[in-house]
PDB file of N, CA and C in Angstrom:
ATOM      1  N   UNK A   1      22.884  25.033 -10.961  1.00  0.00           N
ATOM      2  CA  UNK A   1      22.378  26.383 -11.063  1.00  0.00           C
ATOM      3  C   UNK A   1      23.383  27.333 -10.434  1.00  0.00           C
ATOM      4  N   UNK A   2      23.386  28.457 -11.146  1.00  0.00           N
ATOM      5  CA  UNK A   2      24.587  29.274 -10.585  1.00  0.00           C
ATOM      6  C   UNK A   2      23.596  30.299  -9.263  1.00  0.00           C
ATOM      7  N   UNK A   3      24.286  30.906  -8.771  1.00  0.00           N
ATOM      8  CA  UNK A   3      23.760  32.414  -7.810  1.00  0.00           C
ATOM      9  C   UNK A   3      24.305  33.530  -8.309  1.00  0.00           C
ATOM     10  N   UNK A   4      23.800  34.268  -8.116  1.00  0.00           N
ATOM     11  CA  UNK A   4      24.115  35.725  -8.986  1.00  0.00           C
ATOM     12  C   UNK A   4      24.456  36.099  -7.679  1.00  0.00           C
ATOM     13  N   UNK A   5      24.276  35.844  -6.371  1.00  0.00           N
ATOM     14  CA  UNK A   5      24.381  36.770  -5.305  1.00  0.00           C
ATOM     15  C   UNK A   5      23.889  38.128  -4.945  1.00  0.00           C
ATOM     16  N   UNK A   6      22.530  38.312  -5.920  1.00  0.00           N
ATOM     17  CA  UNK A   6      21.437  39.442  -5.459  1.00  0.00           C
ATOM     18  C   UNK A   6      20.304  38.828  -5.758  1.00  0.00           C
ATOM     19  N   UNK A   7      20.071  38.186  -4.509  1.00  0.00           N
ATOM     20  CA  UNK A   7      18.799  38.064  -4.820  1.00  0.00           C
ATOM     21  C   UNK A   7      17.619  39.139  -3.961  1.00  0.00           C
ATOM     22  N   UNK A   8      18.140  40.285  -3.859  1.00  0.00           N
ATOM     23  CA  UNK A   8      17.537  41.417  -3.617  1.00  0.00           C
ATOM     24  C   UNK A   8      16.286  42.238  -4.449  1.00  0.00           C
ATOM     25  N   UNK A   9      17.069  41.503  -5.737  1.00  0.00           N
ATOM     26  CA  UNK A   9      16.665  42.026  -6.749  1.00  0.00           C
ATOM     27  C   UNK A   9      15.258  41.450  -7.879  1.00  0.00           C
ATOM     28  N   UNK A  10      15.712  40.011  -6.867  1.00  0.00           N
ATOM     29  CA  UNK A  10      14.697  38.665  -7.541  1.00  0.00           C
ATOM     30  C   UNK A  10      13.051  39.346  -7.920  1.00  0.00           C
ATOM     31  N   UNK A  11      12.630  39.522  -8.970  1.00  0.00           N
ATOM     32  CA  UNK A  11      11.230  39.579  -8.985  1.00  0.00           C
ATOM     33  C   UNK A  11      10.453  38.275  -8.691  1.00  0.00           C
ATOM     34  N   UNK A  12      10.886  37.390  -8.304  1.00  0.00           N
ATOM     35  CA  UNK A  12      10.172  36.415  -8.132  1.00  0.00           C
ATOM     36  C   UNK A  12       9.718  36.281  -6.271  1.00  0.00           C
ATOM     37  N   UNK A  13      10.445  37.460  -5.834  1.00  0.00           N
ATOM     38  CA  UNK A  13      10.306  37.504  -4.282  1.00  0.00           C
ATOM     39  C   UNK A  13       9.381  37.858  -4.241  1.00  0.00           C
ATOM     40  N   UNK A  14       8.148  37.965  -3.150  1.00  0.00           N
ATOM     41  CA  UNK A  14       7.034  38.475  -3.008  1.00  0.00           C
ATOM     42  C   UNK A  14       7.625  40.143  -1.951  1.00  0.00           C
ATOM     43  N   UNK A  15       8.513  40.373  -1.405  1.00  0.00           N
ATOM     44  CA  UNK A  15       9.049  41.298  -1.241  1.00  0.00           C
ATOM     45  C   UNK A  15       9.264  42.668  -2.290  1.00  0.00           C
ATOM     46  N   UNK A  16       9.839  41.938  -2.981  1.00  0.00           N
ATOM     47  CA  UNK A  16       9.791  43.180  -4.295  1.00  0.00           C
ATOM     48  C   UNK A  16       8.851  43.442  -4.956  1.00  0.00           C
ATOM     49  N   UNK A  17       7.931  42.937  -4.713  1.00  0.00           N
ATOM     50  CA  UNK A  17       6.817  43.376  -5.960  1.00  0.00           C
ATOM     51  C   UNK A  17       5.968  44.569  -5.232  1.00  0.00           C
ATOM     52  N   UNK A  18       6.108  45.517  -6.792  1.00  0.00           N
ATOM     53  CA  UNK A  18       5.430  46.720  -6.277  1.00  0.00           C
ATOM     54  C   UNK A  18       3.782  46.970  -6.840  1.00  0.00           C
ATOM     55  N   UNK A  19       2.971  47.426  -6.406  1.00  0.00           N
ATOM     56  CA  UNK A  19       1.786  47.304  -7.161  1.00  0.00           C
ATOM     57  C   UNK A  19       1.833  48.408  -8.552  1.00  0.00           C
ATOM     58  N   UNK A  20       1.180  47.738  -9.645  1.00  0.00           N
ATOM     59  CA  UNK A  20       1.061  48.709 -10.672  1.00  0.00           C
ATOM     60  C   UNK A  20       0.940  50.096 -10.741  1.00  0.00           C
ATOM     61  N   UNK A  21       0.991  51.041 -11.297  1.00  0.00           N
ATOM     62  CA  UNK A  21       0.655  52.417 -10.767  1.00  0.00           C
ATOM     63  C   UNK A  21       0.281  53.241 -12.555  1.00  0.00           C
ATOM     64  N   UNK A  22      -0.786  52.940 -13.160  1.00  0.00           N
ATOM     65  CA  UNK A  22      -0.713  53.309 -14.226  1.00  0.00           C
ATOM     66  C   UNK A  22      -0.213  54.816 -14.700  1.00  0.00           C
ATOM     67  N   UNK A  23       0.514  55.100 -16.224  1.00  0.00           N
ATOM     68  CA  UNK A  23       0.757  56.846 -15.908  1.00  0.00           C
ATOM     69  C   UNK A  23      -0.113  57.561 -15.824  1.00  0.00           C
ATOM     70  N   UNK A  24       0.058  58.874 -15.439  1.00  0.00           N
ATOM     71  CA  UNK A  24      -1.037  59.565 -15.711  1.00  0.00           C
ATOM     72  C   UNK A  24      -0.528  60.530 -16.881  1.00  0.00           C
ATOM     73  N   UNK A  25      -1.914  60.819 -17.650  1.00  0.00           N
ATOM     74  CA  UNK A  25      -1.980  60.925 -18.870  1.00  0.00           C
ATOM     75  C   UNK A  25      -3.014  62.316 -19.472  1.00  0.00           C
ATOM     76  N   UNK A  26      -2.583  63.386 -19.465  1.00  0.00           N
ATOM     77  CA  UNK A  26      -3.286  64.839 -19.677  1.00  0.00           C
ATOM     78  C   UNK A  26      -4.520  64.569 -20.622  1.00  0.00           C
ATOM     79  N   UNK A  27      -5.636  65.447 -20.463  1.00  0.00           N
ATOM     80  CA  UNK A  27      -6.957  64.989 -20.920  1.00  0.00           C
ATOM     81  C   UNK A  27      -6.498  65.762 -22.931  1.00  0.00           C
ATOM     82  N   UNK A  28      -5.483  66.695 -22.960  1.00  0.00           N
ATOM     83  CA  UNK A  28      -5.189  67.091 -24.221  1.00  0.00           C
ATOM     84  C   UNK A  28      -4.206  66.044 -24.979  1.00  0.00           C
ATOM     85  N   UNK A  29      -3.581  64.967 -24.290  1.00  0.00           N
ATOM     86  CA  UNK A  29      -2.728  64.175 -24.928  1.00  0.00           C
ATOM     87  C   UNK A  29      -3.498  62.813 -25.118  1.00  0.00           C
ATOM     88  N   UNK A  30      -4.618  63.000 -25.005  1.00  0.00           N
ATOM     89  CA  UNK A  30      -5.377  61.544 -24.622  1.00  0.00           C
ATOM     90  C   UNK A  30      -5.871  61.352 -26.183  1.00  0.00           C
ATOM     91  N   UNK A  31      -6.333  59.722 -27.001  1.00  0.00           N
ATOM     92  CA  UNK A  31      -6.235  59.746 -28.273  1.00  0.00           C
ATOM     93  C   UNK A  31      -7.331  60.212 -28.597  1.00  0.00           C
ATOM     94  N   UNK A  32      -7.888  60.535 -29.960  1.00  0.00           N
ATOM     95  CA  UNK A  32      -8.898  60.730 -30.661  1.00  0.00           C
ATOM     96  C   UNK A  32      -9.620  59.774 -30.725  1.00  0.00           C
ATOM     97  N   UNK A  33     -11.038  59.989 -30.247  1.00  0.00           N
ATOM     98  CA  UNK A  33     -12.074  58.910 -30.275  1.00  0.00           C
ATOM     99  C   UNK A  33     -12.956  59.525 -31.887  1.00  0.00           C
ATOM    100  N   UNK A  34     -12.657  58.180 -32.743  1.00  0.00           N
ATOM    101  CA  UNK A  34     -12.660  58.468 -33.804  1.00  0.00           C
ATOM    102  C   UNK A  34     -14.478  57.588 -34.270  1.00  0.00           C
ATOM    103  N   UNK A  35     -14.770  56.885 -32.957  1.00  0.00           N
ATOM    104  CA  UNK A  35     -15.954  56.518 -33.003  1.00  0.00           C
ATOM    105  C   UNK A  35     -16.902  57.466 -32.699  1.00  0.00           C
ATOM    106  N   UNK A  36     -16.684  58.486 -31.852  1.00  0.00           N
ATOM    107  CA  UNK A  36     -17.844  59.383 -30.977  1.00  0.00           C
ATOM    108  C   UNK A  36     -17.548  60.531 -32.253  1.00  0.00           C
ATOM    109  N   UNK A  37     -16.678  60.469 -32.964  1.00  0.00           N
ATOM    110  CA  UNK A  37     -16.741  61.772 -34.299  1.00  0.00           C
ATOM    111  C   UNK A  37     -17.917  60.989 -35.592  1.00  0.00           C
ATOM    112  N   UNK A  38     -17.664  59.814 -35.995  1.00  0.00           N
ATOM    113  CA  UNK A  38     -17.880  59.205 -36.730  1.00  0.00           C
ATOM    114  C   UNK A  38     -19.781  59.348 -36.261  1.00  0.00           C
ATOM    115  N   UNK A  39     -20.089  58.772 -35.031  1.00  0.00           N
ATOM    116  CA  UNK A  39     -21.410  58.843 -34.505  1.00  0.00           C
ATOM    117  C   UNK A  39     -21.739  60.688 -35.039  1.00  0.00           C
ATOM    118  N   UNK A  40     -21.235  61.332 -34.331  1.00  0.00           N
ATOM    119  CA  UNK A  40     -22.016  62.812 -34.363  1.00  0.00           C
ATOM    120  C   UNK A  40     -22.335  63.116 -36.246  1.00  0.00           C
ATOM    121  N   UNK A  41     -21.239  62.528 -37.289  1.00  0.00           N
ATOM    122  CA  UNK A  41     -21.861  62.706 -38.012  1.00  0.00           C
ATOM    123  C   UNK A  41     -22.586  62.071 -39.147  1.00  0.00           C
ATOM    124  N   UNK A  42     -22.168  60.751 -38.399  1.00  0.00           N
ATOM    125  CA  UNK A  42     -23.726  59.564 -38.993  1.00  0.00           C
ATOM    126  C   UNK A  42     -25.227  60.459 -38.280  1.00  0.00           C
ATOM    127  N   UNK A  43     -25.076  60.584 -37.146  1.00  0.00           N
ATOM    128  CA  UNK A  43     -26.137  61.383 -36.434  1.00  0.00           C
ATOM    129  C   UNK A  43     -26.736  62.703 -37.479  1.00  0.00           C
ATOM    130  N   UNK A  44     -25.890  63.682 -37.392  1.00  0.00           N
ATOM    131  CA  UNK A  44     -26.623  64.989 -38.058  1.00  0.00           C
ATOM    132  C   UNK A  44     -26.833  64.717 -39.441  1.00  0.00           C
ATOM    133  N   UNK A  45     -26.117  63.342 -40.275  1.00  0.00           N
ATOM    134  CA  UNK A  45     -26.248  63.398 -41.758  1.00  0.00           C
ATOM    135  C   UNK A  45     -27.841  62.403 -41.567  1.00  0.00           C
ATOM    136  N   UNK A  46     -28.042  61.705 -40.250  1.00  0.00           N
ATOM    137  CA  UNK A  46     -29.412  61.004 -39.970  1.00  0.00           C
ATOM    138  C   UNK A  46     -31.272  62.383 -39.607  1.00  0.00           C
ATOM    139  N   UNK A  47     -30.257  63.104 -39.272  1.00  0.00           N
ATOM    140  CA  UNK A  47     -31.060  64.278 -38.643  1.00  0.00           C
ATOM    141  C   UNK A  47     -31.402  64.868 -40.307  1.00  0.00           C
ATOM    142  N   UNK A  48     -30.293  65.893 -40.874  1.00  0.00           N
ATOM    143  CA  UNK A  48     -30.920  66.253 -42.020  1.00  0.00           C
ATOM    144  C   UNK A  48     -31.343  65.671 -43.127  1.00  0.00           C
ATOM    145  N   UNK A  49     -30.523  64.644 -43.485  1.00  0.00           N
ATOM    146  CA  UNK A  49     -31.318  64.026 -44.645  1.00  0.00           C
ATOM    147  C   UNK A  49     -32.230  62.741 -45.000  1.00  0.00           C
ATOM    148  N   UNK A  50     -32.579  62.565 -42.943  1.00  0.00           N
ATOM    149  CA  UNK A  50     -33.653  61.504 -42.774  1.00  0.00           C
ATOM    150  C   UNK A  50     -33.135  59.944 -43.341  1.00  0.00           C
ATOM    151  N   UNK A  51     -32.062  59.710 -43.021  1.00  0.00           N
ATOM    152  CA  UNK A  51     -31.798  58.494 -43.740  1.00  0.00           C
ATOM    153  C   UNK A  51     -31.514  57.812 -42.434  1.00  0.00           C
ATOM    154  N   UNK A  52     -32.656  56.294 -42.522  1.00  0.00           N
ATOM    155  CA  UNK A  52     -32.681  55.761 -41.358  1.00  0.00           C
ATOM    156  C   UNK A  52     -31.274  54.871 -40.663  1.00  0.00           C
ATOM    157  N   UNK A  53     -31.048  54.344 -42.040  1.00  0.00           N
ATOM    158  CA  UNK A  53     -29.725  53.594 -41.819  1.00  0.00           C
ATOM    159  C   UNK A  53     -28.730  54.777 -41.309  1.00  0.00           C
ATOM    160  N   UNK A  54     -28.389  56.185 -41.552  1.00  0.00           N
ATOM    161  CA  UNK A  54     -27.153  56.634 -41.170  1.00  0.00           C
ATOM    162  C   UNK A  54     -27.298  57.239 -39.331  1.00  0.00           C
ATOM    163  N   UNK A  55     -29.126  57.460 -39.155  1.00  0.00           N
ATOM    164  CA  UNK A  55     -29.371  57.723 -37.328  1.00  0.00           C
ATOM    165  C   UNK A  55     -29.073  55.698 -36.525  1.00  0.00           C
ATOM    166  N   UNK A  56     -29.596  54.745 -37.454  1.00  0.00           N
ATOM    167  CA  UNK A  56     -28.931  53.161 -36.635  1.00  0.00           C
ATOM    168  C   UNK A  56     -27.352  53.440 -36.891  1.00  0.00           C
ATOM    169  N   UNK A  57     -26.930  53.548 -37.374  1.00  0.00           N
ATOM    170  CA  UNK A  57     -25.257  53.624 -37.557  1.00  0.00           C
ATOM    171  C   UNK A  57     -24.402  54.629 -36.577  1.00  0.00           C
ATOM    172  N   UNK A  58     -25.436  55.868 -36.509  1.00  0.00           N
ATOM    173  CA  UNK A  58     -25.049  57.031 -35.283  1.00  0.00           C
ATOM    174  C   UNK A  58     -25.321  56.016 -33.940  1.00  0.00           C
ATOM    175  N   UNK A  59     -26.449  55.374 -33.460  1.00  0.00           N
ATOM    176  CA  UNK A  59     -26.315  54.838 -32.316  1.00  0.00           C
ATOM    177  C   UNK A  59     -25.556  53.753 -32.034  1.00  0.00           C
ATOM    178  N   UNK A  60     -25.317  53.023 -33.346  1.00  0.00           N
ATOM    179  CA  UNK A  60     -23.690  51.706 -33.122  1.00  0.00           C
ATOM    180  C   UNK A  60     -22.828  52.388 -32.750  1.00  0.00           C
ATOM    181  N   UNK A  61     -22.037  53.728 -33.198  1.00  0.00           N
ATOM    182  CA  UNK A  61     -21.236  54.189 -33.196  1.00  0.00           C
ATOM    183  C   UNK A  61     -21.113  54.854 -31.246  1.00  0.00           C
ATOM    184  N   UNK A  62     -22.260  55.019 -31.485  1.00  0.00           N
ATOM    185  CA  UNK A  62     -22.068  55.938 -29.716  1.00  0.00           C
ATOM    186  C   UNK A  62     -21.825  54.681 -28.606  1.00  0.00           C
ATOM    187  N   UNK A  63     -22.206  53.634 -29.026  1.00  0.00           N
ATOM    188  CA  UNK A  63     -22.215  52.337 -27.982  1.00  0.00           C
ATOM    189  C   UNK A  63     -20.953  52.169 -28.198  1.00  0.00           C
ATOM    190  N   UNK A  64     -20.204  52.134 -28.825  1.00  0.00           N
ATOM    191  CA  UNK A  64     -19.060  52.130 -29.389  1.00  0.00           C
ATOM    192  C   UNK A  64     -18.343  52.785 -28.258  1.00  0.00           C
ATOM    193  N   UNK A  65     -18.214  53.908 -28.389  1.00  0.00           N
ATOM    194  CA  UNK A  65     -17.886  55.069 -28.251  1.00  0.00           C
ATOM    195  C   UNK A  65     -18.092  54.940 -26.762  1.00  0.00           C
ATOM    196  N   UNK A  66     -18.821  54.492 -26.064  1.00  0.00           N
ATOM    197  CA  UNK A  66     -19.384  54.558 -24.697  1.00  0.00           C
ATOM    198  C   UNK A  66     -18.324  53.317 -23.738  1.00  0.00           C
ATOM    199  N   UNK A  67     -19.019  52.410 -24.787  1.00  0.00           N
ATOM    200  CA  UNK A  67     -18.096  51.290 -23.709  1.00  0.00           C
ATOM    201  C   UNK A  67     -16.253  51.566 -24.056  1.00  0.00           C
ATOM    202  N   UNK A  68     -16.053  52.470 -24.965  1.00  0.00           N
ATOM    203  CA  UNK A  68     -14.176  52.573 -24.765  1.00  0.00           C
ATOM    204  C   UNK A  68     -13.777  54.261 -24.539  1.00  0.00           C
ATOM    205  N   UNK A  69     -14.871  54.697 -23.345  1.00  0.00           N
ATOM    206  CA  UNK A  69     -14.684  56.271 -23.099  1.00  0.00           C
ATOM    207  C   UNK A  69     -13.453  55.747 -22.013  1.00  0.00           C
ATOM    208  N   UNK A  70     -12.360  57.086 -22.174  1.00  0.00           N
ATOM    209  CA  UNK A  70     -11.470  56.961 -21.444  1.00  0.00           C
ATOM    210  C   UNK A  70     -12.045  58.150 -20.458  1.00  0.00           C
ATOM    211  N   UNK A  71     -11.948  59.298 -20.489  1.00  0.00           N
ATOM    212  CA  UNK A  71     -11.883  60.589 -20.266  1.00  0.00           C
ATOM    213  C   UNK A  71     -13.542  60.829 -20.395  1.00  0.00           C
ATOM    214  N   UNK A  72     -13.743  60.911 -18.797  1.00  0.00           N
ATOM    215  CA  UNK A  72     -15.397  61.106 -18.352  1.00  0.00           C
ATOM    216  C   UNK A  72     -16.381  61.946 -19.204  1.00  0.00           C
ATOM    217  N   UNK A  73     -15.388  63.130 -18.765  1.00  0.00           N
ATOM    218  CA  UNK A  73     -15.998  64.323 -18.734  1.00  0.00           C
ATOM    219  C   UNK A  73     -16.631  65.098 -20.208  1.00  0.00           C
ATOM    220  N   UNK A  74     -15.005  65.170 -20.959  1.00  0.00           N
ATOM    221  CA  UNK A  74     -15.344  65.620 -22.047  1.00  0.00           C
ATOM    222  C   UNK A  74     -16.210  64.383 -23.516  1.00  0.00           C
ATOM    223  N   UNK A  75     -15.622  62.885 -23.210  1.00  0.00           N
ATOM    224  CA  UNK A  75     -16.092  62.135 -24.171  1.00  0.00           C
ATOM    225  C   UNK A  75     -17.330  62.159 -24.013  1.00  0.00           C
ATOM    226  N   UNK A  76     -18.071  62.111 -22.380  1.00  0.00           N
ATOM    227  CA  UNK A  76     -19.644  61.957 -22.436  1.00  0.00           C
ATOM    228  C   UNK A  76     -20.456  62.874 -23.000  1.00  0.00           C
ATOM    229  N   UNK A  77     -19.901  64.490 -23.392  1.00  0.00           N
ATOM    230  CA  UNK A  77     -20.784  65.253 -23.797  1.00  0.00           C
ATOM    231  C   UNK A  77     -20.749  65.130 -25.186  1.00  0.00           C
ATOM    232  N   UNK A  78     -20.158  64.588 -25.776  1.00  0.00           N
ATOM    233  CA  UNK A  78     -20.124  64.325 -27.387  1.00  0.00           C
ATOM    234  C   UNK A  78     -20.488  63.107 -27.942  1.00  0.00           C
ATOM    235  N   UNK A  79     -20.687  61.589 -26.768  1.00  0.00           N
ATOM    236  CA  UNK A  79     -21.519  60.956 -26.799  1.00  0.00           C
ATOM    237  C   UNK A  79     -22.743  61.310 -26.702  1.00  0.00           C
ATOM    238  N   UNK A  80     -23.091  61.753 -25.476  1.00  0.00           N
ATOM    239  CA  UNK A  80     -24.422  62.322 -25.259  1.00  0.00           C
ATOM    240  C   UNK A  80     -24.965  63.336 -26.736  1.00  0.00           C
ATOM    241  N   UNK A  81     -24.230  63.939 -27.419  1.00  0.00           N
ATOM    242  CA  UNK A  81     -25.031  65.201 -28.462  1.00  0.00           C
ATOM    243  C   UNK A  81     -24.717  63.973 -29.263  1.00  0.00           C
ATOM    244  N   UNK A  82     -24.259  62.976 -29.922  1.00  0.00           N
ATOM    245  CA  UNK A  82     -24.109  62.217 -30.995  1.00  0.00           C
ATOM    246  C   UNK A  82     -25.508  61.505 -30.780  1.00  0.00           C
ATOM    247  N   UNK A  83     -25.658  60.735 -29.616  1.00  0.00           N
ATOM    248  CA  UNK A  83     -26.909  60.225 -29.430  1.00  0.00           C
ATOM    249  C   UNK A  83     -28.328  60.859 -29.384  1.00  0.00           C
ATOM    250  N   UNK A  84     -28.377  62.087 -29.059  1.00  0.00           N
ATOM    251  CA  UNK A  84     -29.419  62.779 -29.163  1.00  0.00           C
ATOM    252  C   UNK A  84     -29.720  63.311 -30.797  1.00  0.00           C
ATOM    253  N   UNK A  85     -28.608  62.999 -31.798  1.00  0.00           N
ATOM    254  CA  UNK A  85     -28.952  63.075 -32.772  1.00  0.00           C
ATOM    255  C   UNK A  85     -29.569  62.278 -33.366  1.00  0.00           C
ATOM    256  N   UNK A  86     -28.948  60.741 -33.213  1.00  0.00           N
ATOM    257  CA  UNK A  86     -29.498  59.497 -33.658  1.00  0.00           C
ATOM    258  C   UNK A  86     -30.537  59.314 -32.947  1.00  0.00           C
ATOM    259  N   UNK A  87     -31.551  59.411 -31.612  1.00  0.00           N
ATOM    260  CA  UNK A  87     -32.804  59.512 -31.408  1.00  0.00           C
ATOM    261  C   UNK A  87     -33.559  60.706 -32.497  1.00  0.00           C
ATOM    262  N   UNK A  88     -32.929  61.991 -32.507  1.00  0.00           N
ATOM    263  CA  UNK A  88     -33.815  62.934 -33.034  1.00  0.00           C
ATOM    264  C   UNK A  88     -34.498  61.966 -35.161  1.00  0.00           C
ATOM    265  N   UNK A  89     -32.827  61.800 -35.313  1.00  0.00           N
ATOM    266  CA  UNK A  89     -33.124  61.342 -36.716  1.00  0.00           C
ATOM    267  C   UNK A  89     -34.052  60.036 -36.621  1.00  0.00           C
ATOM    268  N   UNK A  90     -34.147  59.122 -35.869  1.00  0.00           N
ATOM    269  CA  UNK A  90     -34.732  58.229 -35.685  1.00  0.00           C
ATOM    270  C   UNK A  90     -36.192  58.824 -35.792  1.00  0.00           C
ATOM    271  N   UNK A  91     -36.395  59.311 -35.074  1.00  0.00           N
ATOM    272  CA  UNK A  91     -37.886  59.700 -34.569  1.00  0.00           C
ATOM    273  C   UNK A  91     -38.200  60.776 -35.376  1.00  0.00           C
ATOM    274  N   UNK A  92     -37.503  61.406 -36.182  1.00  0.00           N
ATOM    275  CA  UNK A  92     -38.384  61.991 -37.735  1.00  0.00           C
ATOM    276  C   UNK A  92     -38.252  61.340 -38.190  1.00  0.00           C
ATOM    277  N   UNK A  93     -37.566  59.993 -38.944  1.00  0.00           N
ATOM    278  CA  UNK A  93     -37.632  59.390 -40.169  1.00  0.00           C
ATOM    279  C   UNK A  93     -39.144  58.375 -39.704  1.00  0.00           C
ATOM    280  N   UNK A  94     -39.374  57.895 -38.650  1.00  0.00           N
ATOM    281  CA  UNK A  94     -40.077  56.810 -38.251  1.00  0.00           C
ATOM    282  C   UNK A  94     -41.728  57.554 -38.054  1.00  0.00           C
ATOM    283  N   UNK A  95     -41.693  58.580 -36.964  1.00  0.00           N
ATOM    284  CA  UNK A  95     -42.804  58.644 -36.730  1.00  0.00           C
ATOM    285  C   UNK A  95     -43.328  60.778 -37.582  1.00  0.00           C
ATOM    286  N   UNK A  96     -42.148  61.185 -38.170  1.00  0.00           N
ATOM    287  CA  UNK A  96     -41.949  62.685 -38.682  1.00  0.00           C
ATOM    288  C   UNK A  96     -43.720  62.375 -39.801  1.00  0.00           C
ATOM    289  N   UNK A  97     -43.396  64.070 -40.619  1.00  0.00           N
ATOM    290  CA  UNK A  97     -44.359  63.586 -41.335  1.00  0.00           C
ATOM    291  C   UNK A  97     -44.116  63.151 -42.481  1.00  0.00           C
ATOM    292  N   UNK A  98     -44.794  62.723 -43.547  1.00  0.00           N
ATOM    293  CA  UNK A  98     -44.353  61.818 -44.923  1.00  0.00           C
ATOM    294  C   UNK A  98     -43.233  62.627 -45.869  1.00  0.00           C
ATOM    295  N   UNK A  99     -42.339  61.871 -46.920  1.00  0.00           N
ATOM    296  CA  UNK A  99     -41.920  62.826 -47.897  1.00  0.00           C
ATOM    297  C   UNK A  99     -43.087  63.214 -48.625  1.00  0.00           C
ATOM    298  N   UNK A 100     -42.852  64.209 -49.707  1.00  0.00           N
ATOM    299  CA  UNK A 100     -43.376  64.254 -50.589  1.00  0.00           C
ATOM    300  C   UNK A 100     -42.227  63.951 -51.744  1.00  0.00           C
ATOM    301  N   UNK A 101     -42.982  63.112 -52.458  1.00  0.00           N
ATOM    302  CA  UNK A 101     -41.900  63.122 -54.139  1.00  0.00           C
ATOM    303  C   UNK A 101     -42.105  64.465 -54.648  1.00  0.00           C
ATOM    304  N   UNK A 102     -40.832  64.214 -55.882  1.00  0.00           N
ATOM    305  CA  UNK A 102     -40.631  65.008 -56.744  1.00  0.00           C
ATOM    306  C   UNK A 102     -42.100  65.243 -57.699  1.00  0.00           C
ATOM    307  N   UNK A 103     -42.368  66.589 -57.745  1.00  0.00           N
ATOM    308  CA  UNK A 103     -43.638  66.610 -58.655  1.00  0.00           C
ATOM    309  C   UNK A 103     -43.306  67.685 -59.915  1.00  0.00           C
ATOM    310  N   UNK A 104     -43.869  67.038 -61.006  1.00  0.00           N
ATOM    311  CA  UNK A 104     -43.793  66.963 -62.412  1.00  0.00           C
ATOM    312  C   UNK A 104     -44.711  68.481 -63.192  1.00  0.00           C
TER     313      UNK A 104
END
């Protein structure tokens, strides 16, 4: 085995090792959460046109959306209004009052 004659430099020293320090990263450069968009408008298309499958699809989407929030502040309030859609649509399609059909 040869020596390089720095072993100053060795990462294998427990000396050199520095602890991680992740970057920091501006809340305007941070990516598009393309799940918490997708929820808000499975949500309002669950809200107006009562379709049960698109308010269950708004709340996959916000769980989604929840467990990979980077950025507290602003992702929770657009989780939070995505989900309050998919309860609202939920709870007219389920317990609202009946359609009426088309009449002739």
């Amino acid at each position: 085995m040869s020596s390089h004659g720095n072993a100053s430099n060795d990462p294998r020293q427990p000396s050199a090792a520095k602890p991680y320090v992740p970057p920091v990263v501006e809340p305007q450069d941070m990516p598009v959460d393309y799940a918490g968009i997708i929820a808000v408008i499975f949500g309002i298309a669950g809200v107006m046109f009562r379709y049960k499958l698109s308010s269950w699809l708004a709340l996959i989407f916000c769980a989604q959306s929840l467990s990979n929030m980077r950025n507290m502040e602003n992702d929770l309030k657009q989780v939070m209004m995505a989900m309050m859609f998919a309860i609202m649509g939920l709870m007219t399609s389920y317990f609202g009052p009946a359609r009426t059909g088309k009449q002739s």
